[in-house]
C-alpha atoms as a PDB file:
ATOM      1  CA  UNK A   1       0.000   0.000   0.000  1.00  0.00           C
ATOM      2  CA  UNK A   2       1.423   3.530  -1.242  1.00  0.00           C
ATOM      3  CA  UNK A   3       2.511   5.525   1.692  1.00  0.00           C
ATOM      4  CA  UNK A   4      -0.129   8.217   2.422  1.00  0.00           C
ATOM      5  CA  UNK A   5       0.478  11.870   1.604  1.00  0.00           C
ATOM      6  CA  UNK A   6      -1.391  15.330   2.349  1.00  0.00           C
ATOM      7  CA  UNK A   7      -0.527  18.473   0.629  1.00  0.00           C
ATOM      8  CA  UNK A   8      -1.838  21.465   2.486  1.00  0.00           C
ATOM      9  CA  UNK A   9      -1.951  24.947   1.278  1.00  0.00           C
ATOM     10  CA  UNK A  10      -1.824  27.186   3.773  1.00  0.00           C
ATOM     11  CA  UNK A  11      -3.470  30.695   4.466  1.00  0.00           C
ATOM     12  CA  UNK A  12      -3.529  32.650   6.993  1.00  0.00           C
ATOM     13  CA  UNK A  13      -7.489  31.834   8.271  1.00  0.00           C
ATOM     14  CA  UNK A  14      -7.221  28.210   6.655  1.00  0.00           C
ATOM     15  CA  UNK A  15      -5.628  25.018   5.395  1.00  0.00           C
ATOM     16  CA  UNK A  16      -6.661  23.150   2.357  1.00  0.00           C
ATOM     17  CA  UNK A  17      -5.786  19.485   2.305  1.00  0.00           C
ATOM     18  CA  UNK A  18      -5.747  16.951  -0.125  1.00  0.00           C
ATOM     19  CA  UNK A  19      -4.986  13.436   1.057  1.00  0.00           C
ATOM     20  CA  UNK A  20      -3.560  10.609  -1.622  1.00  0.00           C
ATOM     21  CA  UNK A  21      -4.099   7.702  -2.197  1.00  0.00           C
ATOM     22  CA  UNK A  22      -7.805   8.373  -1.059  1.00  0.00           C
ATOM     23  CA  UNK A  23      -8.115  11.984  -3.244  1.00  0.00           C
ATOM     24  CA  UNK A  24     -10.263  13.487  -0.662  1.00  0.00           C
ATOM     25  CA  UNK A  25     -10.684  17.022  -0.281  1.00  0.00           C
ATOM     26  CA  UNK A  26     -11.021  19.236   3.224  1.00  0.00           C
ATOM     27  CA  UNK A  27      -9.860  22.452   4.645  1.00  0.00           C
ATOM     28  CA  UNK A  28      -9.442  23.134   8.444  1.00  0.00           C
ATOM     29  CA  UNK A  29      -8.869  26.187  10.388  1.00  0.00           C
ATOM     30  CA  UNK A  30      -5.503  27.093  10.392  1.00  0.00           C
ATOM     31  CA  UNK A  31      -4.975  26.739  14.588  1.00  0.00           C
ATOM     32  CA  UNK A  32      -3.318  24.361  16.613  1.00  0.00           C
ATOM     33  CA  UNK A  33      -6.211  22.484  18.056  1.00  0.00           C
ATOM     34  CA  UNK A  34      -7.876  22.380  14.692  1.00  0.00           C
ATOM     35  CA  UNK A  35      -4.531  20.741  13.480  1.00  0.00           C
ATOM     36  CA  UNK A  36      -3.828  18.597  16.489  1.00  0.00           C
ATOM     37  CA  UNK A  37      -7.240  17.497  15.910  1.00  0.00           C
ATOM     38  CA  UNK A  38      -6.171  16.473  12.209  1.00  0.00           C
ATOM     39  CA  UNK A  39      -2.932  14.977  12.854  1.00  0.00           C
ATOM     40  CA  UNK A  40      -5.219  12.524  15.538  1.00  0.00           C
ATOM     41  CA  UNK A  41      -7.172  11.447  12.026  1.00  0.00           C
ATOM     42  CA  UNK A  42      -3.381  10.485  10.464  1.00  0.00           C
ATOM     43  CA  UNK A  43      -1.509   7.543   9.969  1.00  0.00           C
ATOM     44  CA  UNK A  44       1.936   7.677  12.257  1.00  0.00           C
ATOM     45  CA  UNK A  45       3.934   7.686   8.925  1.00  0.00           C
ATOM     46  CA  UNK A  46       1.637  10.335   6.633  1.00  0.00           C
ATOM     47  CA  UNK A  47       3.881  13.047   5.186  1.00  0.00           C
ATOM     48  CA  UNK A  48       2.744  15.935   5.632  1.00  0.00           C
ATOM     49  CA  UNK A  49       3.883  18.528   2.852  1.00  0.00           C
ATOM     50  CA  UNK A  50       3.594  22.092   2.575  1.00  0.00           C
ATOM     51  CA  UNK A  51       5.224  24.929   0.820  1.00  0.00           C
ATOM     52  CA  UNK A  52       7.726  27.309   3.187  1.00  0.00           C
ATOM     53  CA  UNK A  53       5.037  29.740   3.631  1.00  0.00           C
ATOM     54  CA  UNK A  54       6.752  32.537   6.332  1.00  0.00           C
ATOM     55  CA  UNK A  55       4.202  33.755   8.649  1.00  0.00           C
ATOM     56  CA  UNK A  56       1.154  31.467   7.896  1.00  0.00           C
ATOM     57  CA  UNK A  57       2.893  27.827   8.961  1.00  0.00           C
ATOM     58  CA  UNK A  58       3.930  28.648  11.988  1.00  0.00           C
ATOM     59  CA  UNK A  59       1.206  26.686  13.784  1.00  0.00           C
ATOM     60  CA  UNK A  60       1.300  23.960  11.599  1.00  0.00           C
ATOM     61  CA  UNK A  61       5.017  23.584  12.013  1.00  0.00           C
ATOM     62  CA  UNK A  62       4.550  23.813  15.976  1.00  0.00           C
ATOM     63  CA  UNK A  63       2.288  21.385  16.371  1.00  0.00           C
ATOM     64  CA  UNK A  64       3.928  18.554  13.711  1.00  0.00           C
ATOM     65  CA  UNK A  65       7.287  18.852  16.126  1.00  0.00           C
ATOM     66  CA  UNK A  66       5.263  18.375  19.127  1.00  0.00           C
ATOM     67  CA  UNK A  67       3.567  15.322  17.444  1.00  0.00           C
ATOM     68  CA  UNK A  68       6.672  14.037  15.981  1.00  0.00           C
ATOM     69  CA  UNK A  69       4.861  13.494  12.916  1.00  0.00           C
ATOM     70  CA  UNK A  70       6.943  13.441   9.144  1.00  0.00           C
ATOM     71  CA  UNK A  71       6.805  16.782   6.911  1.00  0.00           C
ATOM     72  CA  UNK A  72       8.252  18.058   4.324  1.00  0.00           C
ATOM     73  CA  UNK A  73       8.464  21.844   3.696  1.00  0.00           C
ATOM     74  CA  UNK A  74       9.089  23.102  -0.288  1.00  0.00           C
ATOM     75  CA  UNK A  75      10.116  25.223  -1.753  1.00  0.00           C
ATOM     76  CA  UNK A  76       7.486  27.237  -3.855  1.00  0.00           C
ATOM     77  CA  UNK A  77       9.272  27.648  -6.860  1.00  0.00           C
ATOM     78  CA  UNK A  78       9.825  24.312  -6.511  1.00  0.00           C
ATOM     79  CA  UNK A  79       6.148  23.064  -6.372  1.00  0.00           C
ATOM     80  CA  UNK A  80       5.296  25.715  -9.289  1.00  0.00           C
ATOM     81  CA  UNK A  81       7.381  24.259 -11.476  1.00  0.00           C
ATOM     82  CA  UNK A  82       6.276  20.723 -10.628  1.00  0.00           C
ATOM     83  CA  UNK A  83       2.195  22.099 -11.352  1.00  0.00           C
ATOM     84  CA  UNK A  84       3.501  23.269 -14.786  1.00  0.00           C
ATOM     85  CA  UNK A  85       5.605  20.073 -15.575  1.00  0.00           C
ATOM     86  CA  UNK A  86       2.557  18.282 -14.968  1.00  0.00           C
ATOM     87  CA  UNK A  87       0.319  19.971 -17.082  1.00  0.00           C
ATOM     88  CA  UNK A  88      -1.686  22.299 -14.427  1.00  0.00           C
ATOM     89  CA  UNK A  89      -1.697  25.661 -15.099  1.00  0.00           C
ATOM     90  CA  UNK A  90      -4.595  26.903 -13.088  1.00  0.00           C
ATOM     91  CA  UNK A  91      -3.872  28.376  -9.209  1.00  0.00           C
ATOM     92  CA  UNK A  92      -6.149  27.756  -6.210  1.00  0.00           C
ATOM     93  CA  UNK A  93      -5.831  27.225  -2.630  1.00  0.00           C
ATOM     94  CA  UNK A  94      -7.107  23.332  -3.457  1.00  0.00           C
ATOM     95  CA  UNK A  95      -5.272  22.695  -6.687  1.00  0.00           C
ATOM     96  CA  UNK A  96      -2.152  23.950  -4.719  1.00  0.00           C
ATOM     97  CA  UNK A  97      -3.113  21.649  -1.983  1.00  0.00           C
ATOM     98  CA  UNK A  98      -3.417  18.740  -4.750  1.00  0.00           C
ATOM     99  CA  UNK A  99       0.042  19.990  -6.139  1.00  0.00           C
ATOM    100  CA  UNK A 100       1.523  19.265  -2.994  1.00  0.00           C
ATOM    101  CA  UNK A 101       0.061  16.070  -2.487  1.00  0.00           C
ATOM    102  CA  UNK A 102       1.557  14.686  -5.806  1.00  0.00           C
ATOM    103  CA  UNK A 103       5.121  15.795  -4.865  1.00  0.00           C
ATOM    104  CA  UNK A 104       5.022  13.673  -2.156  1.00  0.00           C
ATOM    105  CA  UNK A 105       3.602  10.789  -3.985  1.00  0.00           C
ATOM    106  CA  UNK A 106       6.388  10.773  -6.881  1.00  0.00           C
ATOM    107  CA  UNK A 107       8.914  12.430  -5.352  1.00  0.00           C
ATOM    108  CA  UNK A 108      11.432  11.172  -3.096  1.00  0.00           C
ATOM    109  CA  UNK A 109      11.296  14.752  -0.508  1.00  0.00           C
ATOM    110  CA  UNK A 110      13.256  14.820   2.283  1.00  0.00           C
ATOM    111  CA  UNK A 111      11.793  14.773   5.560  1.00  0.00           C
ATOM    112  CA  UNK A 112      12.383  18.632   7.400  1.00  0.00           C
ATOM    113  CA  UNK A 113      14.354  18.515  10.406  1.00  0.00           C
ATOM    114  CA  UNK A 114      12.096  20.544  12.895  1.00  0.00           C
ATOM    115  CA  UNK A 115      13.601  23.258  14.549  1.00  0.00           C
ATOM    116  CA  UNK A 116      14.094  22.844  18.167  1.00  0.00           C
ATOM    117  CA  UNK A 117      12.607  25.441  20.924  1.00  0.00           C
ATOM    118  CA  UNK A 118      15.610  27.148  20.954  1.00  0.00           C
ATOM    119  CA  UNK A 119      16.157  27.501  17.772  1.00  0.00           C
ATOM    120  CA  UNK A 120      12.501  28.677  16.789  1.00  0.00           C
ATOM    121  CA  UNK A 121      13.039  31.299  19.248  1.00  0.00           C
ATOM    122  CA  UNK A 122      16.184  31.932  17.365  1.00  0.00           C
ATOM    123  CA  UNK A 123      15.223  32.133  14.094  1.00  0.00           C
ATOM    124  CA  UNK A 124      11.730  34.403  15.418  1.00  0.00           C
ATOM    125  CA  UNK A 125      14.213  36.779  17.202  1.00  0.00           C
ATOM    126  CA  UNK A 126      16.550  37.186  13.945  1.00  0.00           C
ATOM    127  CA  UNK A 127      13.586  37.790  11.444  1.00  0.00           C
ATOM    128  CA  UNK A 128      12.635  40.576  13.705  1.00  0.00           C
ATOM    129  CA  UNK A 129      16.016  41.781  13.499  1.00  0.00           C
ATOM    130  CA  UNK A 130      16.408  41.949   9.410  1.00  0.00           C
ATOM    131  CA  UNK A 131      13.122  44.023  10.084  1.00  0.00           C
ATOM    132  CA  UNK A 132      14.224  46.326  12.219  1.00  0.00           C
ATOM    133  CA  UNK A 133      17.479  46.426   9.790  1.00  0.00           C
ATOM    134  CA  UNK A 134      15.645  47.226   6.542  1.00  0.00           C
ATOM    135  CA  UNK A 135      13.472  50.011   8.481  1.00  0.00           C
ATOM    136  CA  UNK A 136      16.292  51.817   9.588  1.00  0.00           C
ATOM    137  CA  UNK A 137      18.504  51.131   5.826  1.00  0.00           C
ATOM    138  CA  UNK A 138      14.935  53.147   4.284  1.00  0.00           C
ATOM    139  CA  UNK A 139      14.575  55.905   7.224  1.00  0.00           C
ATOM    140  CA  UNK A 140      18.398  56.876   6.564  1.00  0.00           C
ATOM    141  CA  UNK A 141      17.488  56.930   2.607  1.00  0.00           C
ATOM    142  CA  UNK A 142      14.446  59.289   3.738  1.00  0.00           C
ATOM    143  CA  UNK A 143      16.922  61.910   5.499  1.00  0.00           C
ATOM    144  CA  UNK A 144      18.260  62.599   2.131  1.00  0.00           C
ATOM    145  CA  UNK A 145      15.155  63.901   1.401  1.00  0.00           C
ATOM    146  CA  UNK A 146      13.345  65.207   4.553  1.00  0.00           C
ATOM    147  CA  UNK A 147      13.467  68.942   3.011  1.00  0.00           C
ATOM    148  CA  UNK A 148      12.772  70.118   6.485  1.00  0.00           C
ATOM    149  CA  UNK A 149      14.996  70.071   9.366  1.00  0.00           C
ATOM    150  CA  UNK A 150      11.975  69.512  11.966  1.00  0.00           C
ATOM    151  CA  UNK A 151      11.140  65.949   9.455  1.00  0.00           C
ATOM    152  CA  UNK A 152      15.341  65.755   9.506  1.00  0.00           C
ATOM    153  CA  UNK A 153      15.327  65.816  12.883  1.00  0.00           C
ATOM    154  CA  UNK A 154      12.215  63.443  13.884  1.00  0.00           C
ATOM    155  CA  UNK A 155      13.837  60.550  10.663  1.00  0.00           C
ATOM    156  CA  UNK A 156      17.550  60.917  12.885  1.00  0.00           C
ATOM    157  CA  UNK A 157      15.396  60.008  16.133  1.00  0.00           C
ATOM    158  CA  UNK A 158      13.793  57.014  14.559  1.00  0.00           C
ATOM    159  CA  UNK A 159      16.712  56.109  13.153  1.00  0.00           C
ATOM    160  CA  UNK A 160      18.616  55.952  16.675  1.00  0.00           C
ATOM    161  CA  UNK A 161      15.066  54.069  18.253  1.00  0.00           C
ATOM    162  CA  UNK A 162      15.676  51.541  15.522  1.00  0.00           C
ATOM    163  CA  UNK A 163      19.514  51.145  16.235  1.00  0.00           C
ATOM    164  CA  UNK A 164      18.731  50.909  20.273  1.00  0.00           C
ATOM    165  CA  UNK A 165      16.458  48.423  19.446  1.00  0.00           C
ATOM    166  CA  UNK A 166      18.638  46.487  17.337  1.00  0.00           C
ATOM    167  CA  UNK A 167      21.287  46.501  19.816  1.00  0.00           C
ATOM    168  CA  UNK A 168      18.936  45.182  22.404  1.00  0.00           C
ATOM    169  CA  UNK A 169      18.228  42.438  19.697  1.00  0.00           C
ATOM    170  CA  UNK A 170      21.724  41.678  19.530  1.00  0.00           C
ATOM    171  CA  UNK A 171      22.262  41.085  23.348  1.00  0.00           C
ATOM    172  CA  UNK A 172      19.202  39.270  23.191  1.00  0.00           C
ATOM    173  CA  UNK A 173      20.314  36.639  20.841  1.00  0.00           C
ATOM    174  CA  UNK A 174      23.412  36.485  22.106  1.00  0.00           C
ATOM    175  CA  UNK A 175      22.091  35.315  25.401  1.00  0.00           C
ATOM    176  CA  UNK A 176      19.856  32.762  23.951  1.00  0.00           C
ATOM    177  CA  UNK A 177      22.597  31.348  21.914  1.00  0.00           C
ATOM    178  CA  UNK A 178      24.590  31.002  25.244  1.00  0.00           C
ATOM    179  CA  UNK A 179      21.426  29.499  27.107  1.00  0.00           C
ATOM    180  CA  UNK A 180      21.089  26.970  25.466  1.00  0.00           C
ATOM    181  CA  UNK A 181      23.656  23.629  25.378  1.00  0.00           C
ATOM    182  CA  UNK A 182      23.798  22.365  21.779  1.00  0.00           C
ATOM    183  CA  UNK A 183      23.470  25.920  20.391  1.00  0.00           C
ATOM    184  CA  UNK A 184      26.371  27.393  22.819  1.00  0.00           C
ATOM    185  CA  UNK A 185      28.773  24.630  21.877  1.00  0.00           C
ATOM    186  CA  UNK A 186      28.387  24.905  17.979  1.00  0.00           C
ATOM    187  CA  UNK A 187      29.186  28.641  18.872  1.00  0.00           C
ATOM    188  CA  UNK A 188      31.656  27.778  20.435  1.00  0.00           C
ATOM    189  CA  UNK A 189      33.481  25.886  17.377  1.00  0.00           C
ATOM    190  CA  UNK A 190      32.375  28.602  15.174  1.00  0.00           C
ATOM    191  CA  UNK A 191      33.108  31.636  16.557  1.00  0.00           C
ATOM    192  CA  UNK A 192      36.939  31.269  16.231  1.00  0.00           C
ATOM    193  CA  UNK A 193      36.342  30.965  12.415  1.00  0.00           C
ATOM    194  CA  UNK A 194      37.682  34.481  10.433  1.00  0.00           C
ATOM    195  CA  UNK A 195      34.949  36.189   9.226  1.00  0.00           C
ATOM    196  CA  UNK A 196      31.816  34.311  11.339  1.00  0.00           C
ATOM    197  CA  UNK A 197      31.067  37.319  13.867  1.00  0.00           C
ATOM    198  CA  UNK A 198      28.555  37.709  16.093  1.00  0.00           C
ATOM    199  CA  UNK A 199      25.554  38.267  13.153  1.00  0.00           C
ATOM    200  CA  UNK A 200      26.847  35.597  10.516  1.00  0.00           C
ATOM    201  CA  UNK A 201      26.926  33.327  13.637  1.00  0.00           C
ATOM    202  CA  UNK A 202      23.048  33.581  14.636  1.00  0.00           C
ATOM    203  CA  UNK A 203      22.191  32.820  11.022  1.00  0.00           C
ATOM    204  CA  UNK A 204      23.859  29.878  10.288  1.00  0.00           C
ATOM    205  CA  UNK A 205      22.863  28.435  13.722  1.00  0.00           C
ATOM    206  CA  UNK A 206      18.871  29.677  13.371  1.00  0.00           C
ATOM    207  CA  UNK A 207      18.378  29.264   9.497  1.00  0.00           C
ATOM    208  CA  UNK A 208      20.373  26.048   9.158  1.00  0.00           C
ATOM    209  CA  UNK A 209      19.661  23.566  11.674  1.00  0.00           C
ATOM    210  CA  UNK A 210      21.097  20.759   9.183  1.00  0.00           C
ATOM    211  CA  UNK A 211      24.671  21.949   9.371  1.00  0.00           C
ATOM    212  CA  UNK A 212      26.812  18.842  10.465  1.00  0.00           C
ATOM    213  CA  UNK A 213      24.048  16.377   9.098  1.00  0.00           C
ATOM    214  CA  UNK A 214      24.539  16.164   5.502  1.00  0.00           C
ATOM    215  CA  UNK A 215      27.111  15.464   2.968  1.00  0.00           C
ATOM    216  CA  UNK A 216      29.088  18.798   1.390  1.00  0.00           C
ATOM    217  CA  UNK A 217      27.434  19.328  -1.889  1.00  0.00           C
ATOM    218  CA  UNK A 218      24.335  18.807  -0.362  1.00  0.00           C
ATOM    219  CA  UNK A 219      24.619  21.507   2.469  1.00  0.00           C
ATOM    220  CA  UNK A 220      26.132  23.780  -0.251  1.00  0.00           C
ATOM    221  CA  UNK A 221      22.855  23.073  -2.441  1.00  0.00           C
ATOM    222  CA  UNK A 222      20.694  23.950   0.363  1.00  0.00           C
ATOM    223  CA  UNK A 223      22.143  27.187   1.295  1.00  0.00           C
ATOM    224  CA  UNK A 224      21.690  28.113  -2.430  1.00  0.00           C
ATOM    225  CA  UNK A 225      25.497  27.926  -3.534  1.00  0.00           C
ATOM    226  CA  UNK A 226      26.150  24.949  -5.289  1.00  0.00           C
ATOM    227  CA  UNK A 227      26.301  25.622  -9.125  1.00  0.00           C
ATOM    228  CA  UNK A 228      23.970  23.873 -11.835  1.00  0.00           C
ATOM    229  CA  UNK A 229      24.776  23.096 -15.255  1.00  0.00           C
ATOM    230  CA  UNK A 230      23.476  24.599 -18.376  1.00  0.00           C
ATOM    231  CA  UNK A 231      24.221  22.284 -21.061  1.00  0.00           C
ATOM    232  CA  UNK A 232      21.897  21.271 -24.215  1.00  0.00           C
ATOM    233  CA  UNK A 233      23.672  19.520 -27.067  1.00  0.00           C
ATOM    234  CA  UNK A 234      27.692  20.436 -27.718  1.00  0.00           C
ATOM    235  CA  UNK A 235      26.662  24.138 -25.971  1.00  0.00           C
ATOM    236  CA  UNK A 236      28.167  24.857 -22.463  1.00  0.00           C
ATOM    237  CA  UNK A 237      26.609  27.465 -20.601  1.00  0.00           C
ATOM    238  CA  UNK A 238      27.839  28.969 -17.481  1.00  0.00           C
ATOM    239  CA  UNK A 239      27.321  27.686 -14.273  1.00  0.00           C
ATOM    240  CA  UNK A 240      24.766  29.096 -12.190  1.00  0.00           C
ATOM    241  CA  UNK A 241      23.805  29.216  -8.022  1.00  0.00           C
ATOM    242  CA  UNK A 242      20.125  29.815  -7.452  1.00  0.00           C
ATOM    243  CA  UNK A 243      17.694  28.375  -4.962  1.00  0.00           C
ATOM    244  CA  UNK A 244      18.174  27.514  -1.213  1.00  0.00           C
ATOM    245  CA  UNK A 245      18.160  30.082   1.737  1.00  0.00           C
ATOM    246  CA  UNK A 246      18.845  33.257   0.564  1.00  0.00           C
ATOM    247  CA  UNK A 247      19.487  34.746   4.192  1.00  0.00           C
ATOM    248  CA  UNK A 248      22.243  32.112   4.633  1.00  0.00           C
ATOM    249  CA  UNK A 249      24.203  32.709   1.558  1.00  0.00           C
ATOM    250  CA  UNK A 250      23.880  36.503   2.377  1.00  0.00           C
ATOM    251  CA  UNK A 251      25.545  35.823   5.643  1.00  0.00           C
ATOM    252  CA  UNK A 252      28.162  33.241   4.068  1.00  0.00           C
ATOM    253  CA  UNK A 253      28.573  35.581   1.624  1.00  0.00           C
ATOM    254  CA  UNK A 254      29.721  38.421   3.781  1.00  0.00           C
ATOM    255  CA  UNK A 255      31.485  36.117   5.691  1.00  0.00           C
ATOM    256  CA  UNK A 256      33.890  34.863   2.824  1.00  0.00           C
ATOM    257  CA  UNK A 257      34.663  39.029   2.241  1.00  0.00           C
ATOM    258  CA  UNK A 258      36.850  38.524   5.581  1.00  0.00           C
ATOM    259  CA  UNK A 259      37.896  34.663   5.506  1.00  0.00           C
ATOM    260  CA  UNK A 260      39.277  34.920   2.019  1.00  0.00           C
ATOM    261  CA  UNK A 261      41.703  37.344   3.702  1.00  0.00           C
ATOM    262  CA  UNK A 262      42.443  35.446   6.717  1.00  0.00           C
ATOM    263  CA  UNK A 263      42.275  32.025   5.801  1.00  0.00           C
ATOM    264  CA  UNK A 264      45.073  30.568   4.197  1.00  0.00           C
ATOM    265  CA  UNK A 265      43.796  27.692   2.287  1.00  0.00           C
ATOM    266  CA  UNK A 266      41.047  30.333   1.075  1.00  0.00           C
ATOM    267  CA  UNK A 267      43.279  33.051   0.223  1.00  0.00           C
ATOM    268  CA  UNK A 268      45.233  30.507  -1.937  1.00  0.00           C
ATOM    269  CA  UNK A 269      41.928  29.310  -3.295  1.00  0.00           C
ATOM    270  CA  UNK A 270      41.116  33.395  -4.120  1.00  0.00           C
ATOM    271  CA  UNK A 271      44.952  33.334  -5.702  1.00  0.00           C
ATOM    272  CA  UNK A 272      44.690  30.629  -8.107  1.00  0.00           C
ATOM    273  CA  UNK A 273      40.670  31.463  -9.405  1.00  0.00           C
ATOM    274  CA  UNK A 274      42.048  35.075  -9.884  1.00  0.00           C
ATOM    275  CA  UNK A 275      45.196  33.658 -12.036  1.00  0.00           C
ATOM    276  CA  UNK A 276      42.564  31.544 -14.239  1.00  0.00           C
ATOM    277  CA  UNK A 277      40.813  35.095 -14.704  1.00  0.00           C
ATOM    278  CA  UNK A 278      37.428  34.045 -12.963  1.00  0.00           C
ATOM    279  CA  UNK A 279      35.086  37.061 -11.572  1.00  0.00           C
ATOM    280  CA  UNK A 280      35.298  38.757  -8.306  1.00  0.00           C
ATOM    281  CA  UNK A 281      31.940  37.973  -7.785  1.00  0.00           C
ATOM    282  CA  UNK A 282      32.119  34.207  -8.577  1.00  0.00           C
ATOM    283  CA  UNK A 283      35.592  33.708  -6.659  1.00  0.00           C
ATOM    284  CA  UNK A 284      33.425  35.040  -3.423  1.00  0.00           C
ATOM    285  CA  UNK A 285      30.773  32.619  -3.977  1.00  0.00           C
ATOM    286  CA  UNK A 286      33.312  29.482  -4.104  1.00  0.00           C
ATOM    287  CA  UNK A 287      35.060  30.761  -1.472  1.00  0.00           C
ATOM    288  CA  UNK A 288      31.572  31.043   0.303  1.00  0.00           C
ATOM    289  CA  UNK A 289      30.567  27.788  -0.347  1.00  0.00           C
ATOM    290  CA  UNK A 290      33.787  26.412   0.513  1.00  0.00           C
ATOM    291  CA  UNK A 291      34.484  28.054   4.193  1.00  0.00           C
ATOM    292  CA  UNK A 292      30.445  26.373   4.778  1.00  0.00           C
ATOM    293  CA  UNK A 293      32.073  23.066   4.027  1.00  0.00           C
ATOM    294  CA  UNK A 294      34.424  23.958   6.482  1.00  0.00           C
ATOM    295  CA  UNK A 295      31.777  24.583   9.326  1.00  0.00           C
ATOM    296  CA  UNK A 296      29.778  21.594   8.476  1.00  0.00           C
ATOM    297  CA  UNK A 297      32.621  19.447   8.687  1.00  0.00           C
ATOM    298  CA  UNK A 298      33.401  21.366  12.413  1.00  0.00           C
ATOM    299  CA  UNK A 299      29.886  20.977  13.350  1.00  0.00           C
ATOM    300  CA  UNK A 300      29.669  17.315  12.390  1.00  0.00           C
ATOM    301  CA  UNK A 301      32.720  15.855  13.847  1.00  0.00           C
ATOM    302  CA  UNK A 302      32.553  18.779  16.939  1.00  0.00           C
ATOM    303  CA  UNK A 303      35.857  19.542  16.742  1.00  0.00           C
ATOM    304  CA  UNK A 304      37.779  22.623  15.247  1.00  0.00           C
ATOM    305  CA  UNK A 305      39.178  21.809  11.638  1.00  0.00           C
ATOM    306  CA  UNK A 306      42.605  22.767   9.799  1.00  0.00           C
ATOM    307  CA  UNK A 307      42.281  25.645   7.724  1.00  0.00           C
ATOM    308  CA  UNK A 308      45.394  26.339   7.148  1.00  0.00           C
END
């Protein structure tokens, strides 16, 4: 009997669910007794799969780790261009929902780790933070043009609110990063890394709970900096990154800025792509990609690795 599957497209009021091998059809309210309530319905092994939906899955997520139950978040491109592949063009919260289902049915999805409490809290605390970043990046681009010194003046006091506020952030994550055991002592390996401070740090431990569990090309796929082919025929196309996390490549990204300088076996790395003539811009994402090699491998084996 075919292992049974239920895609669920979620909304902010509802979930739509569509259940394989049986087809049937049903939407819930999107809360966690209405969900508890579904899960009690379930098989022990029914994967659950749902697109990476931020603020609507929350719930949903919550109460699957507290069940131990399988799911499998996707990616949304992802599931788009599995609807057009097979043939379904049309967009609705239950053809979504059906969508869904049928990935999980043909495809061979990997189970999501859930997120402990810790790190939940984590990764809640540092989506706050990129708010409270990209409010205070457009109030300073609004001083240019406050054409007033009374609006110049009330923009430079949000902008100093926002930066308290972040600070306070930063303290705050800090502290839960130290609370807690299995967080502190992956910071612990990390931190002595050139070019992981405090910020790239939080990120890799809140957005990428898989570090130290899987193989190198595919952590370095799901951070979004592994390159794919573009071949047809005797053409050869260059290699592209796309995909994955984009918050975790940002922070890798920065990161390899400072570890390409500081890092022997990257700076020789930087050397010898700049001698072949390769672009500044590509050099920094192999250089990304490998210095996250180098912290899975540290995570996994929990000991401090050679980078010399």
């Amino acid at each position: 009997m075919p292992q049974a599957v239920i895609g669920c497209d979620l909304s902010r009021a509802f979930i739509d669910l569509f259940h394989l091998p049986g087809g049937t059809v049903d939407q819930i309210p999107n809360t966690p007794s209405a969900i508890a309530a579904l899960l009690g319905t379930l098989e022990r092994d029914a994967l659950v799969v749902f697109e990476a939906t931020s603020g609507c899955d929350g719930d949903l997520i919550r109460v699957l780790a507290e069940h131990s139950h399988p799911y499998t978040r996707v990616n949304p491109r992802q599931a788009r261009e599995f609807a057009r592949a097979t043939g379904v063009l049309a967009k609705t919260d239950r053809v979504d929902a059906r969508v869904l289902a049928r990935m999980g049915a043909v495809l061979d999805l990997p189970v999501t780790i859930p997120l402990s409490p810790a790190r939940t809290r984590l990764s809640d605390f540092l989506r706050r933070r990129r708010q409270l970043v990209e409010m205070r990046k457009a109030e300073k681009l609004h001083r240019h043009s406050a054409g007033q010194p009374e609006i110049e003046a009330a923009i430079e006091a949000m902008i100093n609110l926002l930066s308290d506020q972040i600070t306070e952030l930063d303290q705050r994550i800090a502290g839960l990063i130290e609370e807690d055991p299995t967080l502190a002592r992956q910071a612990n390996l990390l931190t002595d890394v050139p070019g992981i401070g405090p910020t790239v740090l939080a990120t890799l431990l809140g957005e990428l709970p898989e570090l130290g569990t899987l193989c190198r090309r595919k952590i370095a796929s799901l951070a979004g900096l592994a390159p794919h082919a573009r071949e047809s025929g005797t053409w050869r196309g260059a290699r592209r990154i796309w995909g994955g996390r984009r918050k975790v490549r940002e922070a890798l990204y920065i990161a390899a800025l400072s570890a390409s300088r500081r890092i022997p076996v990257l700076t020789a790395m930087r050397d010898r792509m700049r001698l072949k003539g390769k672009a500044p811009k590509t050099i920094l994402i192999a250089i990304a990609r490998q210095l996250l090699v180098i912290i899975n491998a540290m995570i996994r084996n929990q000991t401090p690795v050679r980078i010399a």
